[in-house]
N, C-alpha and C. Protein backbone atom coordinates (compact mmCIF):
# COMPACT_ATOMS: atom_id res chain seq x y z
N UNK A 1 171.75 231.70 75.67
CA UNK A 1 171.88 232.32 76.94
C UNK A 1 170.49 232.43 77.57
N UNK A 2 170.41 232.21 78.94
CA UNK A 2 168.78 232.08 79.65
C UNK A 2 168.85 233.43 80.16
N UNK A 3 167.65 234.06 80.08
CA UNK A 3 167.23 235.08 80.91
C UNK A 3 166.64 234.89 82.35
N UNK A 4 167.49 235.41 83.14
CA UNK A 4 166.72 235.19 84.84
C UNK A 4 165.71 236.38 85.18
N UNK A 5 164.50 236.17 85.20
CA UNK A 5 163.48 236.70 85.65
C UNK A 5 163.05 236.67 86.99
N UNK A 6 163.43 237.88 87.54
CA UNK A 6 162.76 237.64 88.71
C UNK A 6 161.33 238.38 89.21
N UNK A 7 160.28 237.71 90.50
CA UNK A 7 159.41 238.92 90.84
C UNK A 7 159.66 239.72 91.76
N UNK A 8 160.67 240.29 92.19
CA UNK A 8 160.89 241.12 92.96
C UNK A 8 161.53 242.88 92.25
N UNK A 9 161.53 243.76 93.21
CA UNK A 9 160.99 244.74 92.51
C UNK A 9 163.39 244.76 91.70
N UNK A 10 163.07 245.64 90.71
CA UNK A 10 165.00 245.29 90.06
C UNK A 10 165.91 246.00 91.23
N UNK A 11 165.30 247.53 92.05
CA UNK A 11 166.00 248.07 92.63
C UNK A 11 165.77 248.29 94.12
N UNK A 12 166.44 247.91 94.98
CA UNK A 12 165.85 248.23 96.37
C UNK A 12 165.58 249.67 96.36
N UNK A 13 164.58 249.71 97.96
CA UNK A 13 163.76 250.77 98.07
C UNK A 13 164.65 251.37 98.84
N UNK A 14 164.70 252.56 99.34
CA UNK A 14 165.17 252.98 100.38
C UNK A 14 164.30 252.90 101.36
N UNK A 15 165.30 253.12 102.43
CA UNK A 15 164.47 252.63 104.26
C UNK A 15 163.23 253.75 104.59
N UNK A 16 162.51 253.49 104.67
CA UNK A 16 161.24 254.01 104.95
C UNK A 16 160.12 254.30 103.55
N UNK A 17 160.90 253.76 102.92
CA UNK A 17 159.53 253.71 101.39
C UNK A 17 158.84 252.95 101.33
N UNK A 18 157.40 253.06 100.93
CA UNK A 18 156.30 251.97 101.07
C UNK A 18 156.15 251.68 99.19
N UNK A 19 156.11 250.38 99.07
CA UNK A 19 155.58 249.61 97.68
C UNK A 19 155.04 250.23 97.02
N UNK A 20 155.17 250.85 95.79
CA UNK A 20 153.78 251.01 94.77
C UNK A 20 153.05 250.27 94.54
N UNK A 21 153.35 248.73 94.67
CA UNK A 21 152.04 247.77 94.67
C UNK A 21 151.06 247.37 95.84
N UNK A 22 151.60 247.71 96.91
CA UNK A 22 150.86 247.38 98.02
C UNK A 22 150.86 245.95 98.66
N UNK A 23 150.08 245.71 99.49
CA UNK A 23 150.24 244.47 100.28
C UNK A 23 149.44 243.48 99.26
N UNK A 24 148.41 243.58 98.50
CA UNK A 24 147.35 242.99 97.56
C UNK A 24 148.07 242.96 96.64
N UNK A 25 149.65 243.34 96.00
CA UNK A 25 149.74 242.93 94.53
C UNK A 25 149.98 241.74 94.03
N UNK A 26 150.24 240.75 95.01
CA UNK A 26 150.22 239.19 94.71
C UNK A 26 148.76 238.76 94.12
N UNK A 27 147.71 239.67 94.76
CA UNK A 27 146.24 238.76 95.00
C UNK A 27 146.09 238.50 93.36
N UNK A 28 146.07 239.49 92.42
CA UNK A 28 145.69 239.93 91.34
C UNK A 28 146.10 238.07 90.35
N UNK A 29 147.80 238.34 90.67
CA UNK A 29 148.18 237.27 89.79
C UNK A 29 147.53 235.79 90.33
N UNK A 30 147.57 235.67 91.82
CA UNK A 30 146.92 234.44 92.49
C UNK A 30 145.62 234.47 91.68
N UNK A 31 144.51 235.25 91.54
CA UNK A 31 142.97 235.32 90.64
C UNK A 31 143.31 234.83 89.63
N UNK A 32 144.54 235.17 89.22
CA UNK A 32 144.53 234.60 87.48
C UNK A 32 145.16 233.65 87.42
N UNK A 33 145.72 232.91 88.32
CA UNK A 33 146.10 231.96 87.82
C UNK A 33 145.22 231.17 88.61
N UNK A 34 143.91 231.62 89.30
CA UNK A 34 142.87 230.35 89.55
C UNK A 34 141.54 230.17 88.40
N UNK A 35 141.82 231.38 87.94
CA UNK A 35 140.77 231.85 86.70
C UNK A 35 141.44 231.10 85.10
N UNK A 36 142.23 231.30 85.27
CA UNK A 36 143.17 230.44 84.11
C UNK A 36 143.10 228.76 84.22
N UNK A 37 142.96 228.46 85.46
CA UNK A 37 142.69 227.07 85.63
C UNK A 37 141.27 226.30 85.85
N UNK A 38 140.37 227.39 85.79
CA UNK A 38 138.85 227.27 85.95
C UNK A 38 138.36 226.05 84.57
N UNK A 39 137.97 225.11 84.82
CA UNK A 39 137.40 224.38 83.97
C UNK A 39 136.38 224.89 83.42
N UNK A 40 136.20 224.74 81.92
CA UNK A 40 135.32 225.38 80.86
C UNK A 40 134.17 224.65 81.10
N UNK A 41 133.05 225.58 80.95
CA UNK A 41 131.34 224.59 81.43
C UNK A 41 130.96 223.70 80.13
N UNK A 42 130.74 222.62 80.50
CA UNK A 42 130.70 221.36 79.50
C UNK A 42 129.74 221.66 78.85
N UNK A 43 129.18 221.39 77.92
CA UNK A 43 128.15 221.33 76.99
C UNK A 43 127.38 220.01 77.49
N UNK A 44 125.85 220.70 77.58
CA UNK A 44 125.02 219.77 78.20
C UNK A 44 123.92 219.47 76.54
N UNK A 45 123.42 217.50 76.27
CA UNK A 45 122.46 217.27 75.64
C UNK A 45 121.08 217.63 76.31
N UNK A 46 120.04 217.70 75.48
CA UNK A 46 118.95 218.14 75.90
C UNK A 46 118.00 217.14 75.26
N UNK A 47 116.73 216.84 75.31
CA UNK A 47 115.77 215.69 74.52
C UNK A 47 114.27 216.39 74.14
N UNK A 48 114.42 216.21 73.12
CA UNK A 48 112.72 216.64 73.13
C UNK A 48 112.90 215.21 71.79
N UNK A 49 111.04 214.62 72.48
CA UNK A 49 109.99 213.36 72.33
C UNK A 49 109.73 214.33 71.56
N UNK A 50 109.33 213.77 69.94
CA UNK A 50 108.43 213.72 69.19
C UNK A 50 107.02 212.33 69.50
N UNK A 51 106.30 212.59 69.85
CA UNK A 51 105.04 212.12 70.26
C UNK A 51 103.70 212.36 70.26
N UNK A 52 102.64 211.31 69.55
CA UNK A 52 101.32 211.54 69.45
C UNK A 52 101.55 213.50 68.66
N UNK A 53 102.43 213.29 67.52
CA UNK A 53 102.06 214.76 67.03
C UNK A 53 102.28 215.97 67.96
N UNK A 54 103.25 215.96 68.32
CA UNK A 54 103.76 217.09 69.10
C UNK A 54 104.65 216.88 69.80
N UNK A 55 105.68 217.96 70.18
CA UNK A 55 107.06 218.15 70.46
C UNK A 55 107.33 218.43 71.83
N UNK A 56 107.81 217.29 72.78
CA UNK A 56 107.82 217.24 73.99
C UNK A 56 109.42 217.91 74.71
N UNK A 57 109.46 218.25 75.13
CA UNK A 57 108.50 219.99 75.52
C UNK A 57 108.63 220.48 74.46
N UNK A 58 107.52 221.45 74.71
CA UNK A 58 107.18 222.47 73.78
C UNK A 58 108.40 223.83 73.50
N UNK A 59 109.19 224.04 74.28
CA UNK A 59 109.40 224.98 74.58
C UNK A 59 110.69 224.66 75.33
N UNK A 60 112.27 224.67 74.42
CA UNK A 60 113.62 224.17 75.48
C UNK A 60 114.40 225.17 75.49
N UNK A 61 114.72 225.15 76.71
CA UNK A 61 116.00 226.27 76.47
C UNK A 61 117.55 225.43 76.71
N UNK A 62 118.34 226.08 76.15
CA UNK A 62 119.82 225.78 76.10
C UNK A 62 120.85 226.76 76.20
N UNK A 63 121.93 226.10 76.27
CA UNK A 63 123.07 227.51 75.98
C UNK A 63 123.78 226.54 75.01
N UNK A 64 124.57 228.14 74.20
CA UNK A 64 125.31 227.78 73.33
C UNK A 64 126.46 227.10 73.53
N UNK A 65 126.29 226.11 72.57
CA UNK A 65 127.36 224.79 72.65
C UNK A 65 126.67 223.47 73.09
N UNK A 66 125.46 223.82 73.40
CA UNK A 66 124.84 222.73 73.97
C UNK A 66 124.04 221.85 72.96
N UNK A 67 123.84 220.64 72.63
CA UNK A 67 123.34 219.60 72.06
C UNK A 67 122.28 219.26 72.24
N UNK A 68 121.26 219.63 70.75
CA UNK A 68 119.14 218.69 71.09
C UNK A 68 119.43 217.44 70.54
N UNK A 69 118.35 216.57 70.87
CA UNK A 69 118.43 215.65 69.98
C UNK A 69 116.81 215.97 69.94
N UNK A 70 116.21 215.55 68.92
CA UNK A 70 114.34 215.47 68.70
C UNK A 70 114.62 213.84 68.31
N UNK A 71 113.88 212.85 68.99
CA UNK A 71 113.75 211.45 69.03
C UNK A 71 112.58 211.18 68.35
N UNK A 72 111.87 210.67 67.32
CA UNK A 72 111.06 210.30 66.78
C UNK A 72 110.36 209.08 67.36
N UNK A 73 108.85 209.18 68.43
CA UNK A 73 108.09 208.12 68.47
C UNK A 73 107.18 207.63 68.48
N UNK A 74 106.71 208.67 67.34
CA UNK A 74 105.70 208.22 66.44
C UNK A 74 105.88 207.45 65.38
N UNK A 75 105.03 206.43 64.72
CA UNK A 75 104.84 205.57 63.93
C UNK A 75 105.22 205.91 62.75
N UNK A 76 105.38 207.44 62.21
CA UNK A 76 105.47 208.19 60.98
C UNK A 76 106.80 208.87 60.86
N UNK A 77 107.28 209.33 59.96
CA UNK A 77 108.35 210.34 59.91
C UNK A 77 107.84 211.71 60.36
N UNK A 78 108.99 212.29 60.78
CA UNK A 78 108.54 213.92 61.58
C UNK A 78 109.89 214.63 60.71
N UNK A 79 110.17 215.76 60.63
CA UNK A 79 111.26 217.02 60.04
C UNK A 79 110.81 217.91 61.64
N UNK A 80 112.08 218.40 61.73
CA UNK A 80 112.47 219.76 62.71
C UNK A 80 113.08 220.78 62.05
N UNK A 81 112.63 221.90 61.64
CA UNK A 81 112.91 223.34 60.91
C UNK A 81 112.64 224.79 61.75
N UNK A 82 113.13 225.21 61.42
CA UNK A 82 113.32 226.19 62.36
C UNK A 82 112.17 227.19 61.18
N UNK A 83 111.64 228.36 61.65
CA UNK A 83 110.76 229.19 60.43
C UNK A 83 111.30 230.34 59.91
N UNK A 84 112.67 230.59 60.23
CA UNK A 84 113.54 231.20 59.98
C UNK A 84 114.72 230.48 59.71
N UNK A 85 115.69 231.65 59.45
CA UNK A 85 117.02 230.91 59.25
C UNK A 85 117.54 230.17 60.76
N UNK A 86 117.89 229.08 60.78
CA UNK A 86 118.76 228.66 61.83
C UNK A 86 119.10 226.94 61.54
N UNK A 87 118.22 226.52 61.53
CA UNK A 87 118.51 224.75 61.12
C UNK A 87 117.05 224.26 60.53
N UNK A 88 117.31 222.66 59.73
CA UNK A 88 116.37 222.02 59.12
C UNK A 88 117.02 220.69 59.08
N UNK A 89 116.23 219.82 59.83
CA UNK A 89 116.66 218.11 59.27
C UNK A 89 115.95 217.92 58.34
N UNK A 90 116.88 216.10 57.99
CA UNK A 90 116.13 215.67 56.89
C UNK A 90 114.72 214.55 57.75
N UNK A 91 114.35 214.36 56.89
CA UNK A 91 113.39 213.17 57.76
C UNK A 91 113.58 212.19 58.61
N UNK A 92 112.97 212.30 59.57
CA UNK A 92 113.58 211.37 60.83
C UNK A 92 112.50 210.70 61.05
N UNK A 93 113.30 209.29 60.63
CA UNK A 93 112.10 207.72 60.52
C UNK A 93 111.80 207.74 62.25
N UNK A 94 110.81 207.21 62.13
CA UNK A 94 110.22 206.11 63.18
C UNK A 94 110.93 205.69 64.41
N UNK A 95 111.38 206.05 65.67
CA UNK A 95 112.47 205.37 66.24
C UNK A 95 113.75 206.33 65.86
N UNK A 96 114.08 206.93 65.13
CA UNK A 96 114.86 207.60 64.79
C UNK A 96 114.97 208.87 65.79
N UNK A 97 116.40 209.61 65.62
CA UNK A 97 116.39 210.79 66.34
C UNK A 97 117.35 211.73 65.24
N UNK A 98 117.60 212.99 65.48
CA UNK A 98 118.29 214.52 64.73
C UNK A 98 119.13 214.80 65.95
N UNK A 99 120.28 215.39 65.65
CA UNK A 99 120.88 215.80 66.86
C UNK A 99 121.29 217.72 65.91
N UNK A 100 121.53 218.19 67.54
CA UNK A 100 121.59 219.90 66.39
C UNK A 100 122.48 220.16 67.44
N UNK A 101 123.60 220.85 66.99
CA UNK A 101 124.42 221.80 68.11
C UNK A 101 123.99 223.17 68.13
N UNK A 102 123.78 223.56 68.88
CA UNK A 102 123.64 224.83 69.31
C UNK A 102 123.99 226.11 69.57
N UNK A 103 124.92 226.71 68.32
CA UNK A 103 126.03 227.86 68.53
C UNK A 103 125.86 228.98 68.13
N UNK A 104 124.27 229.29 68.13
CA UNK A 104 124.10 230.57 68.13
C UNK A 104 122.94 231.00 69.27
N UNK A 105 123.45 232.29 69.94
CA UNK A 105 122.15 232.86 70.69
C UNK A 105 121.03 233.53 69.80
N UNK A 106 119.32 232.74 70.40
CA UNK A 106 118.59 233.73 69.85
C UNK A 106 117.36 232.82 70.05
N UNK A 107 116.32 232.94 69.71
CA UNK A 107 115.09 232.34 70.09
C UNK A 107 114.41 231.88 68.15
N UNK A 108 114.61 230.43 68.55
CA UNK A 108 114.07 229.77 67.17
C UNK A 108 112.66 229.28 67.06
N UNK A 109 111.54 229.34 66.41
CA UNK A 109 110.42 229.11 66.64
C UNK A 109 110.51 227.65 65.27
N UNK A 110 110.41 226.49 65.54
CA UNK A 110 110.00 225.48 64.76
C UNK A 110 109.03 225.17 64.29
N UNK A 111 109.01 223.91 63.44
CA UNK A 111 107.90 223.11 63.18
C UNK A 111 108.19 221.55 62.19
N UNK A 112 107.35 220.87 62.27
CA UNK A 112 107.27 219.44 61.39
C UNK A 112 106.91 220.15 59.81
N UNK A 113 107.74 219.87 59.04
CA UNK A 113 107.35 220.42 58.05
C UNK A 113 106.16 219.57 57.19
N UNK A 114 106.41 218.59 57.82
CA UNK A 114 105.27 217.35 57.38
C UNK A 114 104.00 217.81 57.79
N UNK A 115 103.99 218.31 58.60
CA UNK A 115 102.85 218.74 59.82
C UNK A 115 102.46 219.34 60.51
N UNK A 116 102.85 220.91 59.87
CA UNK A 116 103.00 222.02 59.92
C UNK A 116 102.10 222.44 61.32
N UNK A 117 100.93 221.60 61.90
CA UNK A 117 100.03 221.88 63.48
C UNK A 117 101.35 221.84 64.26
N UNK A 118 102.14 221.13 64.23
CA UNK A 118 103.15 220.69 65.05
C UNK A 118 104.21 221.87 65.27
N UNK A 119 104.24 222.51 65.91
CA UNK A 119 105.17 223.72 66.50
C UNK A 119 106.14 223.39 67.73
N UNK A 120 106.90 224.25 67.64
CA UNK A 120 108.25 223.99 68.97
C UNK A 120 108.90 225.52 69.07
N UNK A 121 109.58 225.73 70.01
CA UNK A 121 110.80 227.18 70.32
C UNK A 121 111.79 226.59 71.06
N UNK A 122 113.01 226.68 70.67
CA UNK A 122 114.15 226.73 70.79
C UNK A 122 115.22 227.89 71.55
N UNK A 123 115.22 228.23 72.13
CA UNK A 123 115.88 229.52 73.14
C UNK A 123 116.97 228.98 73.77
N UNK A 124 118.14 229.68 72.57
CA UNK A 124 119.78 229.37 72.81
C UNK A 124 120.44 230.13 74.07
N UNK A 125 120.45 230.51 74.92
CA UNK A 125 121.38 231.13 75.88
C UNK A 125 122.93 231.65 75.21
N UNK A 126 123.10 232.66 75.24
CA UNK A 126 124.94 232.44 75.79
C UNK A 126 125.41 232.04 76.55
N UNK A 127 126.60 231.21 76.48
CA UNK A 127 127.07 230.35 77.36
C UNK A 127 128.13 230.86 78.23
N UNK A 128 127.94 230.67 79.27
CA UNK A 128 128.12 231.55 80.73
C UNK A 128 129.91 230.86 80.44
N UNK A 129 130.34 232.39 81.01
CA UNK A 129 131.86 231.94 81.41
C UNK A 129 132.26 231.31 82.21
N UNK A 130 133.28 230.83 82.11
CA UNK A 130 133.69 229.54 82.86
C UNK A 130 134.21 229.88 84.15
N UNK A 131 134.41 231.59 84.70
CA UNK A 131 134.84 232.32 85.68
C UNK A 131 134.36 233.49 85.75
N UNK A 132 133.65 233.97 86.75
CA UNK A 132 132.84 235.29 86.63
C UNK A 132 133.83 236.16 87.36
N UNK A 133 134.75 236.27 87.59
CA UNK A 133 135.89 237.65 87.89
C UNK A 133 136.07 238.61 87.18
N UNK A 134 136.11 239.47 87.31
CA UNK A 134 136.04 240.84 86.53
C UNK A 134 137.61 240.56 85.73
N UNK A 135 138.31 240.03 86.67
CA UNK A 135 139.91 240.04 86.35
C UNK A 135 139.90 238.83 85.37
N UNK A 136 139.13 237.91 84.73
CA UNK A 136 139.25 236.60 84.61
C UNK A 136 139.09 237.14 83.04
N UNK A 137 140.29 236.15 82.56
CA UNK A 137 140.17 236.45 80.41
C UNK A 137 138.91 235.09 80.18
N UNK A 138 138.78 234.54 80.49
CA UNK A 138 137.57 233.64 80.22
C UNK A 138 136.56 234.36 79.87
């Protein structure tokens, strides 16, 4: 057996009663169902050059969900480690690149473990909702 749902109110009003919802109670559900259809913000790659011994840029920021790669192009192997807990590759030849996803907020300070002069920071963002409405479950 189907249930008929309707949006109208179950009992008429009597003649001269005004709505408990008001003239705006459509707006609410219209927000959510444009907020519900809001496309989620893509995850953007980012690049940092390993070069001539140092980490181009120095200094990236991202948001979470977002993708580094560190490209190796120097002649030598390079490592990317974070000096805390967060990530560590293995050695990345010559021409080579590391790719890292990015799913935590917080500010990572690196280095070449080969080559410890060689420093970098990493600064994850939270990743912005995909609808800034107060009303919006995103």
């Amino acid at each position: 057996m189907k249930r008929i749902v309707s949006l109208r109110s179950p009992r008429p009003r009597a003649a001269g009663t005004k709505s408990v919802a008001g003239p705006r109670a459509g707006w609410g559900a219209i927000l959510l169902a444009l907020c519900v259809g809001a496309a989620p913000a893509t995850a953007a790659v980012h690049t940092v050059i390993i070069d001539g011994m140092r980490f181009v840029p120095e200094t990236v920021e991202v948001k979470a969900g977002d993708t580094v790669v560190w490209r190796n192009k120097d002649p030598f192997p390079h490592t990317v480690a974070s000096t805390g807990p967060g990530f560590a590759s293995v050695a990345i030849a010559p021409q080579g690149e590391w790719r890292f996803e990015a799913d935590n907020p917080g500010r990572y300070a690196y280095l070449c473990t080969l080559h410890r002069t060689m420093r970098g920071l990493l600064i994850v963002k939270r990743k912005e909702r995909a609808c800034q409405h107060r009303a919006c479950p995103n």
